[in-house]
N, C-alpha and C. Protein backbone atom coordinates (compact mmCIF):
# COMPACT_ATOMS: atom_id res chain seq x y z
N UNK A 1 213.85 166.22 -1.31
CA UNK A 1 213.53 165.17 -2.23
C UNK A 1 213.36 163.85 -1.49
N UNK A 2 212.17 163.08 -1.84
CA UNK A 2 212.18 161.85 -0.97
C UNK A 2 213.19 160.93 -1.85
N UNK A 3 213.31 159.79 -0.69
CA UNK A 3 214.72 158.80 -1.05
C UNK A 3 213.74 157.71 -1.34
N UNK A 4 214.01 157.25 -2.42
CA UNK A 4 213.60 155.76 -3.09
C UNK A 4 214.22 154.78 -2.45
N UNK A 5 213.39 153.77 -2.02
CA UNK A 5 214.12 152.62 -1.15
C UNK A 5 214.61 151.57 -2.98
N UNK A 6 215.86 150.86 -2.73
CA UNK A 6 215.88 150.03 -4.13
C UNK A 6 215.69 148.88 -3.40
N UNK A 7 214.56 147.96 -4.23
CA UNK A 7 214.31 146.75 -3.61
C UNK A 7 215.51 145.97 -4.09
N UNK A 8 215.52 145.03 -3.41
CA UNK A 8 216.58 143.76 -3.68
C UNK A 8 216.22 142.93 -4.37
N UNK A 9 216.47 142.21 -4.77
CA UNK A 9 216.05 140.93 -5.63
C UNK A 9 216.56 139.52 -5.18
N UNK A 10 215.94 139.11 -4.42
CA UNK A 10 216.93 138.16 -3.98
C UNK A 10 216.65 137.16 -4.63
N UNK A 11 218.47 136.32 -4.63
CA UNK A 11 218.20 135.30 -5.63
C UNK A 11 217.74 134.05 -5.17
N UNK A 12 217.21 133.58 -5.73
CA UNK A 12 216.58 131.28 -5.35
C UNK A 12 218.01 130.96 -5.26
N UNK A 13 218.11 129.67 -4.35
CA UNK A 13 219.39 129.23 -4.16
C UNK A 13 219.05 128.50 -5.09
N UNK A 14 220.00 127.80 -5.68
CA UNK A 14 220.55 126.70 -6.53
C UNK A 14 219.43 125.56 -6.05
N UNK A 15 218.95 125.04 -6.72
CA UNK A 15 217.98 123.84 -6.79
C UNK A 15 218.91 122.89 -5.69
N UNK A 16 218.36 122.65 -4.60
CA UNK A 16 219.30 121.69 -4.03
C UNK A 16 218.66 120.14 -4.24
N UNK A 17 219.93 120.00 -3.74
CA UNK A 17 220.05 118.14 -4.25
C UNK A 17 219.58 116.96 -4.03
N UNK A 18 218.83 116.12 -4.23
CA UNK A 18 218.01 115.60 -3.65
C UNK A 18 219.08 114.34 -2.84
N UNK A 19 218.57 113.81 -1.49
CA UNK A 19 219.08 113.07 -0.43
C UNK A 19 217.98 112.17 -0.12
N UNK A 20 218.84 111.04 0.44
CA UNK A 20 217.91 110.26 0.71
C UNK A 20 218.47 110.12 2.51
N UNK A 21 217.18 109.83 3.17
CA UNK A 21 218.08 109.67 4.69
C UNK A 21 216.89 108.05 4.78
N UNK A 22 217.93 107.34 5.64
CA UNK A 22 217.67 105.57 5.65
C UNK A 22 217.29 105.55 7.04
N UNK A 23 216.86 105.33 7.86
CA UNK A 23 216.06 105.07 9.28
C UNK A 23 216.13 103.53 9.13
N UNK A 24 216.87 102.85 10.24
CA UNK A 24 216.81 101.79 10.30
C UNK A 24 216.50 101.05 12.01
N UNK A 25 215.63 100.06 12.04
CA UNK A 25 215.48 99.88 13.18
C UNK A 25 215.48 98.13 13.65
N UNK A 26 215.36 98.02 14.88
CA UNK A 26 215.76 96.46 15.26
C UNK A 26 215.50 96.19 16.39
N UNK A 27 215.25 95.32 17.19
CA UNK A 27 215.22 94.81 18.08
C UNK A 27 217.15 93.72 18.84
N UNK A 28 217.84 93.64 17.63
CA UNK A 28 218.86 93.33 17.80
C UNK A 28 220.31 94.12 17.09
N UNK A 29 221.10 94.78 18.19
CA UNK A 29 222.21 95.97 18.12
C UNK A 29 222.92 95.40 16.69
N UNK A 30 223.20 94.10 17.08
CA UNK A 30 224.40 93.40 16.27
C UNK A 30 223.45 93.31 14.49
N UNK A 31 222.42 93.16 14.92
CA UNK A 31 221.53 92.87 14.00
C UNK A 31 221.87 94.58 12.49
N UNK A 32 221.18 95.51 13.14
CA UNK A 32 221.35 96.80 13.06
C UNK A 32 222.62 97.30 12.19
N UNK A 33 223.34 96.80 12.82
CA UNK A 33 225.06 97.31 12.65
C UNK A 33 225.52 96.45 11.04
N UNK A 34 225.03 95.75 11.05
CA UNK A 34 225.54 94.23 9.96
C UNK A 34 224.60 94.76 8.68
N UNK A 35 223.48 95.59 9.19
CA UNK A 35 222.42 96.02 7.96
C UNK A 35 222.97 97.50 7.69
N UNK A 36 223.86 98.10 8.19
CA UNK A 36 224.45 99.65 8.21
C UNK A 36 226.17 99.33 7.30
N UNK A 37 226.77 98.36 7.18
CA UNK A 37 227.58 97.93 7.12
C UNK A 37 227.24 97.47 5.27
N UNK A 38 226.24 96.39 5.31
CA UNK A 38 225.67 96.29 4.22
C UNK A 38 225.86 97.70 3.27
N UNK A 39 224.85 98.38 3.58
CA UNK A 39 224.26 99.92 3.13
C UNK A 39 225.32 100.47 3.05
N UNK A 40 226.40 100.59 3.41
CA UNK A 40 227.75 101.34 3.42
C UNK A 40 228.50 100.59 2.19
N UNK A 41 228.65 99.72 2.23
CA UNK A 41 229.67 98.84 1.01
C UNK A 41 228.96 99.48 -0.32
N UNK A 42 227.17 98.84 -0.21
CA UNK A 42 226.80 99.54 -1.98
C UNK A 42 226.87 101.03 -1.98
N UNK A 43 227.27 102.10 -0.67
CA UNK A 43 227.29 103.51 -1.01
C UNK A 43 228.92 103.24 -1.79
N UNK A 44 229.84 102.92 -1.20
CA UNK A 44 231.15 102.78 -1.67
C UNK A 44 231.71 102.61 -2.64
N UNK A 45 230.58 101.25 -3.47
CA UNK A 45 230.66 100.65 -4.58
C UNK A 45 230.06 101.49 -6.07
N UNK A 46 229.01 101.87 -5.32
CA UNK A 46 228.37 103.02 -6.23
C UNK A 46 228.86 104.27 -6.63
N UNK A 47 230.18 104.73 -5.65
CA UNK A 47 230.54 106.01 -5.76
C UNK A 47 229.95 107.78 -5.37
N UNK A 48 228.88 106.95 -4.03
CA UNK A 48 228.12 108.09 -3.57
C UNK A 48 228.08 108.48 -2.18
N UNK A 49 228.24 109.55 -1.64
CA UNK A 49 228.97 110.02 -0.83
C UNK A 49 227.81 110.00 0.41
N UNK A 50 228.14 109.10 1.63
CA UNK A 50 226.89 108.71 2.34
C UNK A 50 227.76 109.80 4.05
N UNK A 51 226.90 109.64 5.00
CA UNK A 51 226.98 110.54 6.38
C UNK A 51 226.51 109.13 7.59
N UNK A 52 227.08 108.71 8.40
CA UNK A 52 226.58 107.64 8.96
C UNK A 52 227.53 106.62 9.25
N UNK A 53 226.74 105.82 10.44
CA UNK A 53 225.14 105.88 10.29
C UNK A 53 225.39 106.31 11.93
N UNK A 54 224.62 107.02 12.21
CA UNK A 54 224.33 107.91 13.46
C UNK A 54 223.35 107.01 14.31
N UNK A 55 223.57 106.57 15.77
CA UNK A 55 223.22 105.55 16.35
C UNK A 55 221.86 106.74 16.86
N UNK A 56 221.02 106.35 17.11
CA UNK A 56 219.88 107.32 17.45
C UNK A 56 219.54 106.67 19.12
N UNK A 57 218.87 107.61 20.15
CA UNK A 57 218.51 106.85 21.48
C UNK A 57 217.61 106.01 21.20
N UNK A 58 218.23 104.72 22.16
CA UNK A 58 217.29 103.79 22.05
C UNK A 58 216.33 103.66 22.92
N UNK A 59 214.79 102.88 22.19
CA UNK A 59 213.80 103.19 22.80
C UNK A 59 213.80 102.00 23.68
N UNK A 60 213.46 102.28 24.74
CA UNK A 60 212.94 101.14 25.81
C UNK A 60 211.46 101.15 26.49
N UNK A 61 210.93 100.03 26.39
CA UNK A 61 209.75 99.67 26.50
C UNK A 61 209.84 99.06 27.84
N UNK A 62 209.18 99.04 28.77
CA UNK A 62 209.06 98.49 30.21
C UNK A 62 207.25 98.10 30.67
N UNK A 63 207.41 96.84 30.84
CA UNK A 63 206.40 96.08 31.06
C UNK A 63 206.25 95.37 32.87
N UNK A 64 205.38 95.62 33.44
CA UNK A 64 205.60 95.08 34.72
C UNK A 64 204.34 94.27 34.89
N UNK A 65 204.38 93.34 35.32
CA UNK A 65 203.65 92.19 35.34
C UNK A 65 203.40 91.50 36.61
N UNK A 66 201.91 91.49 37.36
CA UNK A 66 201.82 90.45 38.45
C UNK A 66 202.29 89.56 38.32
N UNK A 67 203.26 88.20 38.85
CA UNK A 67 203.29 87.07 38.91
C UNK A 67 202.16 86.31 38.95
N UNK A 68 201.59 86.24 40.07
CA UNK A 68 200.40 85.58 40.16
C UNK A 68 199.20 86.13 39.94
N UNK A 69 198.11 85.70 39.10
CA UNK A 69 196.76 86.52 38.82
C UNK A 69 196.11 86.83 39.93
N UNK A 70 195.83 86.24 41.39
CA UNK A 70 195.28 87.11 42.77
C UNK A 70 195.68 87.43 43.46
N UNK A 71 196.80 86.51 44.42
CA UNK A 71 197.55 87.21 45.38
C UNK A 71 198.81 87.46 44.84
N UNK A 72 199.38 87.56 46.37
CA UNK A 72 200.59 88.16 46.05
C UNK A 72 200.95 89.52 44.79
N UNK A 73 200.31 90.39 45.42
CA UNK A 73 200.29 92.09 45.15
C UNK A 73 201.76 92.12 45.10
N UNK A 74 202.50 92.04 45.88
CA UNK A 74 203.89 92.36 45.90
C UNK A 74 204.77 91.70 44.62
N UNK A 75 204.82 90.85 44.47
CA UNK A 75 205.33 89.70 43.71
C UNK A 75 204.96 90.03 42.46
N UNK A 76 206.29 90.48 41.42
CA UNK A 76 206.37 90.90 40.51
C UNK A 76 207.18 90.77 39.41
N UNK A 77 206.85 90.59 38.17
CA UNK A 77 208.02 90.35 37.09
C UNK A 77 207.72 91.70 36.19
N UNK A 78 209.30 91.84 36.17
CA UNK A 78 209.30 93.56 35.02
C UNK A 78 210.17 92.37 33.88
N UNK A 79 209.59 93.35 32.26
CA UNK A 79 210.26 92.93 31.21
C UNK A 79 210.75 94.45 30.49
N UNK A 80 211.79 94.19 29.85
CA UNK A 80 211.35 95.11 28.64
C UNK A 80 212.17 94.99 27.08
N UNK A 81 211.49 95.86 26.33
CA UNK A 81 211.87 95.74 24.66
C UNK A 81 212.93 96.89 24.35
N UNK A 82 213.87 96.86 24.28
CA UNK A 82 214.78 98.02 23.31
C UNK A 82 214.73 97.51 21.89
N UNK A 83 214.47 98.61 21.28
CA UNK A 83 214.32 99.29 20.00
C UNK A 83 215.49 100.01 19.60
N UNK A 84 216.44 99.82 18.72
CA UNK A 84 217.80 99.92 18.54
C UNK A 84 217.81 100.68 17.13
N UNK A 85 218.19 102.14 17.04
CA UNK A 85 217.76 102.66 15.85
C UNK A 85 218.85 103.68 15.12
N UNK A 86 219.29 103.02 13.75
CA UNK A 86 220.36 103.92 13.09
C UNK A 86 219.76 104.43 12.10
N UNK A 87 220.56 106.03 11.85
CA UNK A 87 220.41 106.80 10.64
C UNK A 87 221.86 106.85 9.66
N UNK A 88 221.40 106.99 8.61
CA UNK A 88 222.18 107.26 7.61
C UNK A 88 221.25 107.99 6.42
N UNK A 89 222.84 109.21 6.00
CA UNK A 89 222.18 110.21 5.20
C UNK A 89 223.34 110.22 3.75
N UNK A 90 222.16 109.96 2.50
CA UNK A 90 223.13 109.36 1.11
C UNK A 90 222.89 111.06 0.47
N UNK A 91 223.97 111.62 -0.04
CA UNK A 91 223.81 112.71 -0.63
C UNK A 91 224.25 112.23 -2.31
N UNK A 92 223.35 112.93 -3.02
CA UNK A 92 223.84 113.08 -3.85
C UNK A 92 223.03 111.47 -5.28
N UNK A 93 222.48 110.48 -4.61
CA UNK A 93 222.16 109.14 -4.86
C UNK A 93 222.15 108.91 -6.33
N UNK A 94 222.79 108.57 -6.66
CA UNK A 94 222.62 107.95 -8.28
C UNK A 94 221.59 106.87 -8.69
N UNK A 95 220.99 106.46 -10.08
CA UNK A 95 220.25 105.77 -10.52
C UNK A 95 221.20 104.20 -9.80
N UNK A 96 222.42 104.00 -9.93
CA UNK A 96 222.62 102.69 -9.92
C UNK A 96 222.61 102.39 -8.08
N UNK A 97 223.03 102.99 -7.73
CA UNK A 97 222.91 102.89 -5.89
C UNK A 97 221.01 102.67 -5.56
N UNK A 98 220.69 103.40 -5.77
CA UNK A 98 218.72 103.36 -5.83
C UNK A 98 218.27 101.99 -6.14
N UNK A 99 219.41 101.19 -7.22
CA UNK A 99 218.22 100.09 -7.58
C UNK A 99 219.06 99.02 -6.81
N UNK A 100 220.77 99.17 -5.91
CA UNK A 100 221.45 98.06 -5.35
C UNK A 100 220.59 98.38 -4.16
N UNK A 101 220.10 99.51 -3.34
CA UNK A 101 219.11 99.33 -2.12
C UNK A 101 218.16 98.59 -3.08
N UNK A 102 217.19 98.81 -3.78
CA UNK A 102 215.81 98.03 -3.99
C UNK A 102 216.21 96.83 -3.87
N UNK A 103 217.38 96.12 -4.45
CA UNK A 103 217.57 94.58 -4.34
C UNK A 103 218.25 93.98 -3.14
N UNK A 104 218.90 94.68 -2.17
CA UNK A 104 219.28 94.35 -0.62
C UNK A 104 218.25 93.52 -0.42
N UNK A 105 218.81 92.33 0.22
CA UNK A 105 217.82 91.59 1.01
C UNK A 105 218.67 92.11 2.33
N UNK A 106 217.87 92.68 3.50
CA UNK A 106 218.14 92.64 4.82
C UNK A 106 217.68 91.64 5.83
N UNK A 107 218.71 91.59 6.97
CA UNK A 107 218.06 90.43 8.04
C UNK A 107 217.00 90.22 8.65
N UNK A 108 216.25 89.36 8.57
CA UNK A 108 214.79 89.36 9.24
C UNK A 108 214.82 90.26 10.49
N UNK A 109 213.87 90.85 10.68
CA UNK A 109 213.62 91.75 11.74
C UNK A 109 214.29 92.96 11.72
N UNK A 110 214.82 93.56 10.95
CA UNK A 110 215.36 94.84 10.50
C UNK A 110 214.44 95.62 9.65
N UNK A 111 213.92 97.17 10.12
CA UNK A 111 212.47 97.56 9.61
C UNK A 111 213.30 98.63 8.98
N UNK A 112 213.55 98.96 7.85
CA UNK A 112 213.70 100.08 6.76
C UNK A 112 212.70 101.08 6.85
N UNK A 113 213.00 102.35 6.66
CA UNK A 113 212.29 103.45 6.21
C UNK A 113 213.30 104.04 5.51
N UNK A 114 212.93 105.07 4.15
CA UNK A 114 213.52 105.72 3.26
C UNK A 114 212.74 106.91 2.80
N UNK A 115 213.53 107.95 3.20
CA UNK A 115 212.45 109.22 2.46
C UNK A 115 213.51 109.91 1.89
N UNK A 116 212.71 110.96 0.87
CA UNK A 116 213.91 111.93 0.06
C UNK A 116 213.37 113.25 0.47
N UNK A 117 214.59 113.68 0.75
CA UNK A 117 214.39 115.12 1.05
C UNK A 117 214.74 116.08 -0.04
């Protein structure tokens, strides 16, 4: 007699939850930290359970520059830019936390990104 394979049925997990993860970036560390700090008090206040903020590698930019426009080949100035970049991950985000980020004013030169996963 042949053997019937029984298919499985597998089940959908549970609708998972929607998250928001915050990407924050700067040109100044102290800058960064004071806008993560911010973002942490209204998770606190709101009652929503945040992960963070996870310091990410920072990017460095390196620029090298003739001194003088003809001579002096040798003679040289190097610069460069670090890019200073934290994550934080909000699980769980309620209506009232969603609209205390929309009204954050952050420090000039602090670049936000926000996506939901």
């Amino acid at each position: 007699m042949p053997v019937k394979k029984q298919t499985e049925t597998k089940e959908k997990p549970a609708a998972s939850l929607p998250q928001l993860r915050i990407k924050l970036k700067s040109y100044d560390s102290k800058v960064v930290d004071a806008s993560c700090h911010q973002i942490a008090e209204i998770s606190g206040r709101s009652g929503v359970e945040m992960a963070g903020p996870v310091p990410l590698p920072t990017e460095v930019k390196k620029y090298t520059v003739n001194r003088s426009t003809f001579v002096h080949k040798d003679a040289r100035e190097q610069f460069e830019m670090r890019v200073h970049k934290r994550l934080i991950e909000i699980m769980n985000p309620n209506q009232r936390f969603i609209e205390s980020l929309r009204d954050l004013t952050l420090p000039t030169g602090v670049e936000i990104e926000v996506k939901t996963i």
